[in-house]
C-alpha atoms as a PDB file:
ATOM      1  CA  UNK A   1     -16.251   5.979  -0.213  1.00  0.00           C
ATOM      2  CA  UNK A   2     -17.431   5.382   3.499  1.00  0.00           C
ATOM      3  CA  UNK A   3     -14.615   4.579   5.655  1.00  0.00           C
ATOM      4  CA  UNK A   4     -15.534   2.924   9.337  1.00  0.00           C
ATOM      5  CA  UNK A   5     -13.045   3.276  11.579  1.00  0.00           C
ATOM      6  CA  UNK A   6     -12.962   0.606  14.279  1.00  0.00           C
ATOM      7  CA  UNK A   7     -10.766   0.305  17.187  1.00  0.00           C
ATOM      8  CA  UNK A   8      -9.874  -3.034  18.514  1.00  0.00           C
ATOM      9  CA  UNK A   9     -12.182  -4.414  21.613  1.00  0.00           C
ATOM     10  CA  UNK A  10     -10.562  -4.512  24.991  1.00  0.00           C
ATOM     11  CA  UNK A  11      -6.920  -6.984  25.097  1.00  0.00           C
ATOM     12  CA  UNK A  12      -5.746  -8.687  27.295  1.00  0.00           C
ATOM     13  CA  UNK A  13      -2.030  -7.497  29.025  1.00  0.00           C
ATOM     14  CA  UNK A  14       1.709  -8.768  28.231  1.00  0.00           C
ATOM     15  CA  UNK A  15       2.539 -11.502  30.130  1.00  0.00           C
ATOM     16  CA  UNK A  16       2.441 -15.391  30.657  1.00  0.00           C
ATOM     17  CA  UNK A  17       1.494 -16.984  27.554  1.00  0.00           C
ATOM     18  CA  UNK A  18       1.038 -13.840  25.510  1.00  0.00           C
ATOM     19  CA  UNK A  19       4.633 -12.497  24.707  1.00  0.00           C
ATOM     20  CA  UNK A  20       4.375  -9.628  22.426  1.00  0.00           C
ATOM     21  CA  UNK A  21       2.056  -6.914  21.327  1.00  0.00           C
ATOM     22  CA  UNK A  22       1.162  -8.213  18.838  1.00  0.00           C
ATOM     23  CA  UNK A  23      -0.305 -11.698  20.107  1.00  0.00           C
ATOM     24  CA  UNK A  24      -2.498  -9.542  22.935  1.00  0.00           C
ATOM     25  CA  UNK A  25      -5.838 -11.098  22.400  1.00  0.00           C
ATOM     26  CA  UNK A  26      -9.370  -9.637  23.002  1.00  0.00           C
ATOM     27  CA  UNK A  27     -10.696 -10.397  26.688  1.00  0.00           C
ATOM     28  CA  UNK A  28     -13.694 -11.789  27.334  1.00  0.00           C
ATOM     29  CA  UNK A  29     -15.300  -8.521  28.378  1.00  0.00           C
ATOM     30  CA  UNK A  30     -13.691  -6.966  24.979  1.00  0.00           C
ATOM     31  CA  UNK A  31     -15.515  -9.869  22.700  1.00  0.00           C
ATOM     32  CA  UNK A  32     -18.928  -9.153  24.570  1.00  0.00           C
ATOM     33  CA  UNK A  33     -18.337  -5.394  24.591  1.00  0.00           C
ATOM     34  CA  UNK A  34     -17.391  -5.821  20.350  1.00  0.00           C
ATOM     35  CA  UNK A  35     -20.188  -7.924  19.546  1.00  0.00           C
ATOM     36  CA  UNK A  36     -23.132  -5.549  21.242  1.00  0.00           C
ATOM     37  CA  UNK A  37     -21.387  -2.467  19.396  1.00  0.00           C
ATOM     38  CA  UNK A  38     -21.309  -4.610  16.186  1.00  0.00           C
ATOM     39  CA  UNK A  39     -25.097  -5.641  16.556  1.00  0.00           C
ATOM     40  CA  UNK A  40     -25.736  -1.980  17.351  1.00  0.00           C
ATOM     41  CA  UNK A  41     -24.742  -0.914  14.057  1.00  0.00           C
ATOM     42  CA  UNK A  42     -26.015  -3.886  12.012  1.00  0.00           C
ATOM     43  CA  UNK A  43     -29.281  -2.673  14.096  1.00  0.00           C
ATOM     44  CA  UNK A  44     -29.292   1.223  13.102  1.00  0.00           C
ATOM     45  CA  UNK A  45     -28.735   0.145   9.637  1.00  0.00           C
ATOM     46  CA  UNK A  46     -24.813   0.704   8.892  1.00  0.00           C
ATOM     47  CA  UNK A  47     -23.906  -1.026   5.755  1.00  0.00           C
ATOM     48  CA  UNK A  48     -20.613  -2.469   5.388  1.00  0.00           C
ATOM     49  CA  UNK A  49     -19.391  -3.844   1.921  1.00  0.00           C
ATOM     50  CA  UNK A  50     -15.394  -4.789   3.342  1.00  0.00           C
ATOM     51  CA  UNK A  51     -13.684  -5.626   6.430  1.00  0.00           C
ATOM     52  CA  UNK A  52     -10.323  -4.638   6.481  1.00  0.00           C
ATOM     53  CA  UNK A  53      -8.045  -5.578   9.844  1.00  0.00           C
ATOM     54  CA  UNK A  54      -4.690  -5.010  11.455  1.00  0.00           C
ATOM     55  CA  UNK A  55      -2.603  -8.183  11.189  1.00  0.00           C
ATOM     56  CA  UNK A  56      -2.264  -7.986  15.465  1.00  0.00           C
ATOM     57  CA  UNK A  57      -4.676 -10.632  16.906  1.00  0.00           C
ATOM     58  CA  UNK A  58      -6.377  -8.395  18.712  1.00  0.00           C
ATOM     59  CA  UNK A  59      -7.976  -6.142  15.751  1.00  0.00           C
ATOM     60  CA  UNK A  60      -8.616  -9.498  13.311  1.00  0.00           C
ATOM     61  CA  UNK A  61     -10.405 -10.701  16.487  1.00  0.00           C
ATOM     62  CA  UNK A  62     -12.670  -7.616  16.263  1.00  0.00           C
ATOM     63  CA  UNK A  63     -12.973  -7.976  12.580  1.00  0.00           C
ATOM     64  CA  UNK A  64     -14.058 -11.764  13.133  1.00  0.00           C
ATOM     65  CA  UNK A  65     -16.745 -11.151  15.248  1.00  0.00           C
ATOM     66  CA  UNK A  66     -18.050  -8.139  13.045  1.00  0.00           C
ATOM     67  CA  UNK A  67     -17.876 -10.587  10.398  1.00  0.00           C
ATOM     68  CA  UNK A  68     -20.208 -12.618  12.257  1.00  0.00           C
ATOM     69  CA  UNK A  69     -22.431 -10.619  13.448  1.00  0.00           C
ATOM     70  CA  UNK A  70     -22.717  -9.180   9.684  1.00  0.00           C
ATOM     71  CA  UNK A  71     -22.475 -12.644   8.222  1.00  0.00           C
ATOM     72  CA  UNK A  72     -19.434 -11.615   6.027  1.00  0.00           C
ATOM     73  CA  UNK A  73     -16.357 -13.322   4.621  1.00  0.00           C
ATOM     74  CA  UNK A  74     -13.512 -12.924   7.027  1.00  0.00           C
ATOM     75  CA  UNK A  75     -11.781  -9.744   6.794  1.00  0.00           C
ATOM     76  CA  UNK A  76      -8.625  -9.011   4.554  1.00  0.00           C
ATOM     77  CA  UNK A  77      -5.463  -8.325   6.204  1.00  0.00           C
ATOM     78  CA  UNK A  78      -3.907  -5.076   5.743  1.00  0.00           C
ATOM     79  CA  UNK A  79      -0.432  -4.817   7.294  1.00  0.00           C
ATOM     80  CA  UNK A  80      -0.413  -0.939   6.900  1.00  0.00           C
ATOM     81  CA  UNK A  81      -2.909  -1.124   9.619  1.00  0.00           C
ATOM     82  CA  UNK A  82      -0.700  -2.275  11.850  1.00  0.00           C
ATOM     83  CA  UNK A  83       0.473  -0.687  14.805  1.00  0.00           C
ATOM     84  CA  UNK A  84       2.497   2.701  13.593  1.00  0.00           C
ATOM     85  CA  UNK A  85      -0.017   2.739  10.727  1.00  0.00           C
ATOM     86  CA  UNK A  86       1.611   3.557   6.799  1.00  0.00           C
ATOM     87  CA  UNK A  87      -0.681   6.503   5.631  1.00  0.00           C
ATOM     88  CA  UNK A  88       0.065   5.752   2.158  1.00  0.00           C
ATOM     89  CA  UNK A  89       0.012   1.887   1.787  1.00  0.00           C
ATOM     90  CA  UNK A  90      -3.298   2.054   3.410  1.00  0.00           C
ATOM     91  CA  UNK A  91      -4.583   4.790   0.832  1.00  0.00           C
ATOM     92  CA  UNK A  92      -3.115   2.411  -1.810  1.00  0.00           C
ATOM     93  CA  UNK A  93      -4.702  -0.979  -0.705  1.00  0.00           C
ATOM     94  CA  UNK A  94      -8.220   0.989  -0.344  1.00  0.00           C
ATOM     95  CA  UNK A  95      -7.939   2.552  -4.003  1.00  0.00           C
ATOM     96  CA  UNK A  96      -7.613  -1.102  -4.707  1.00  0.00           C
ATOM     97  CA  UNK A  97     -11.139  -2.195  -3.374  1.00  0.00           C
ATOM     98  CA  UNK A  98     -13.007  -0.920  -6.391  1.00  0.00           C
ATOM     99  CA  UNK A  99     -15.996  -2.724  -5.568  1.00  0.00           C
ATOM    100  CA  UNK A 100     -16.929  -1.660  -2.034  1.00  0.00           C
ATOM    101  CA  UNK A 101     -18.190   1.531  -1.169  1.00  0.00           C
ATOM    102  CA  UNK A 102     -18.401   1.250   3.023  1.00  0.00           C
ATOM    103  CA  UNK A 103     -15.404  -0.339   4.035  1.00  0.00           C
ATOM    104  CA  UNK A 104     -14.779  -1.297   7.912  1.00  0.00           C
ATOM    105  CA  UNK A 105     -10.787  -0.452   9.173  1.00  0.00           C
ATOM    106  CA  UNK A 106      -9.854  -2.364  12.242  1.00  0.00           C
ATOM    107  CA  UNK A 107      -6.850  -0.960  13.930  1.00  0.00           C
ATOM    108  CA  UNK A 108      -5.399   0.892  16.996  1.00  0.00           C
ATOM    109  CA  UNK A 109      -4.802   3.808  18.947  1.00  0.00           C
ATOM    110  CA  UNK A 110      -3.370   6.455  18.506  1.00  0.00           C
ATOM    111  CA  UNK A 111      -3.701   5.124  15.116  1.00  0.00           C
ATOM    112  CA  UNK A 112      -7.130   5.310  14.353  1.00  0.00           C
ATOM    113  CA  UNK A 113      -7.432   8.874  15.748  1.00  0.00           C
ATOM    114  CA  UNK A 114      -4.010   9.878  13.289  1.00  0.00           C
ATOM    115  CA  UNK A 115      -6.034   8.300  10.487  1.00  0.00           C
ATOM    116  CA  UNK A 116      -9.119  10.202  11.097  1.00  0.00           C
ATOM    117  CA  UNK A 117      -7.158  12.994  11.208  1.00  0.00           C
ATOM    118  CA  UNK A 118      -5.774  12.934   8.064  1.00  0.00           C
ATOM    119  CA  UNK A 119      -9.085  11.943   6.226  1.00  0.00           C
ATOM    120  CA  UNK A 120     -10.964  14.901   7.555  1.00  0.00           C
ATOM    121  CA  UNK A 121      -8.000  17.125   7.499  1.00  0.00           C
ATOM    122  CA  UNK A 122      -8.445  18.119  11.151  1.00  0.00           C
ATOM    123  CA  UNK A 123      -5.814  19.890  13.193  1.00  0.00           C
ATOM    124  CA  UNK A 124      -5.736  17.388  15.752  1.00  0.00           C
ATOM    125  CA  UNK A 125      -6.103  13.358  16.172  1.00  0.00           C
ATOM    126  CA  UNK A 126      -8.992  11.965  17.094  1.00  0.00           C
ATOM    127  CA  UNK A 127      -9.247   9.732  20.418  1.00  0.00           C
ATOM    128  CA  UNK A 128     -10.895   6.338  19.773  1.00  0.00           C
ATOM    129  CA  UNK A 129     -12.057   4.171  22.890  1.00  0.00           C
ATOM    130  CA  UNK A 130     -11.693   0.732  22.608  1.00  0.00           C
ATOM    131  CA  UNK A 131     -14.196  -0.612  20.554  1.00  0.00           C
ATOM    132  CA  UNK A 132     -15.195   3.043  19.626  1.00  0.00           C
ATOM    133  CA  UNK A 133     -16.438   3.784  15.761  1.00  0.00           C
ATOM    134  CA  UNK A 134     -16.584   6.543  13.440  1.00  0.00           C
ATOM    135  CA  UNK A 135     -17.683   6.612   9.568  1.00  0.00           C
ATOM    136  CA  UNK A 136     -15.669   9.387   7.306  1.00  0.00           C
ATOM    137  CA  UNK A 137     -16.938   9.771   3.938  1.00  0.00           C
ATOM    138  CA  UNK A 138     -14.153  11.087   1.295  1.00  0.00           C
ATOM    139  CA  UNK A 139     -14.230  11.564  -2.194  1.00  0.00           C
ATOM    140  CA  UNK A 140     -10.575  10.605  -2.603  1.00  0.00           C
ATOM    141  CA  UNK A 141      -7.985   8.577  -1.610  1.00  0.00           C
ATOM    142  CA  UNK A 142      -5.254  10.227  -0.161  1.00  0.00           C
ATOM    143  CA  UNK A 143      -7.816  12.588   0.613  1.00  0.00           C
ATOM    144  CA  UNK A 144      -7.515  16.325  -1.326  1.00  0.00           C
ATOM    145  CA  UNK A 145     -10.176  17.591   0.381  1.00  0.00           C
ATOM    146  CA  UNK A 146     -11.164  16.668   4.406  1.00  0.00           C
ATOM    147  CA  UNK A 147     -13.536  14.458   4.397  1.00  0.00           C
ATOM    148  CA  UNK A 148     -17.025  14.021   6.127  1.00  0.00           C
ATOM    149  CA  UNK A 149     -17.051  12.662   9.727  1.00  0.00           C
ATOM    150  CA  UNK A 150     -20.767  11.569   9.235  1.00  0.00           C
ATOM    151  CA  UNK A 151     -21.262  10.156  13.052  1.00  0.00           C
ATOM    152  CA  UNK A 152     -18.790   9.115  16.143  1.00  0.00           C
ATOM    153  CA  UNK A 153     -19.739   6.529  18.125  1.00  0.00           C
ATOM    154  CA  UNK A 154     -17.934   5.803  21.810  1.00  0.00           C
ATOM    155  CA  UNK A 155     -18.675   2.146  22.517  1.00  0.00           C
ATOM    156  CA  UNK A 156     -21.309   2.405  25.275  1.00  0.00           C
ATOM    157  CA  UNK A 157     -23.588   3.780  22.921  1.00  0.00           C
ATOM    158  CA  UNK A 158     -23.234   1.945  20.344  1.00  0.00           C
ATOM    159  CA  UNK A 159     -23.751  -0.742  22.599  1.00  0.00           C
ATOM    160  CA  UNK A 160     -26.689   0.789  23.787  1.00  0.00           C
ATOM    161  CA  UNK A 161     -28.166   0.984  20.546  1.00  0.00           C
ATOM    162  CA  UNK A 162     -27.709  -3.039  20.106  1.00  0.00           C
ATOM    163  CA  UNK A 163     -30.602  -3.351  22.375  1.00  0.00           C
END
């Protein structure tokens, strides 16, 4: 299974209309910035079967516009990718995808990085910029064995490739 771990674009900050954490929405600058780094990998040829987001507006946001830019259903909502993500829900609701084999994750930091982490079996998290994207290949879910980080990509050059 190929795992793409997405973090959410750049959000917008607490205050005014936006109340919570979990209503942060992208910015305008984190929509652009998301949609060059999801034509950048639609343009180097990274398949995606699944999107799977975050219930926080902010990561379905991202989802949506990879969705777009893929021309893919909207993305399924996971609420183990929420903020303080659960490990083993997560495993569970992927082991349920039977069908897909490359399956997008939108979610947060340090989250992403802690999930990373686990599917490689690495001693340490891995940082994820905003927008940034890695693919992990495993052979199991949870994992037994690490798994294979097959490329990292910080967002400025994955935007770079969208040109």
């Amino acid at each position: 299974m190929e795992l793409i771990l997405v973090r959410h674009g750049i959000a917008a900050d607490i205050g005014g209309e936006i109340r919570s954490d979990r209503e942060r929405p992208l910015t305008s600058e984190g929509r652009d910035e998301t949609e060059q780094v999801a034509r950048g990998l639609k343009r180097a040829g990274v398949k995606i079967d699944q999107l799977v987001s975050s219930p926080l507006v902010r990561a379905r946001q991202t989802a949506d516009i990879f969705a777009e830019v893929y021309k893919m259903d909207k993305p399924e909502i996971c609420d183990a990718l929420a903020c303080g993500i659960d490990m083993p829900a997560l495993f569970k609701f992927l082991k349920s995808l039977k069908k897909a084999e490359s399956i997008a994750l939108f979610g947060h930091e340090p989250d992403m990085g802690e999930l990373a982490q686990s599917l490689l079996g690495a001693e340490f998290a891995i940082p994820f910029k905003k927008a940034g994207v890695c693919r992990i290949d495993v052979f199991d879910l949870p994992p037994t064995n690490g798994g294979i980080l097959k490329w990292f990509l910080p967002p400025k050059l994955a935007r770079h490739m969208s040109k």
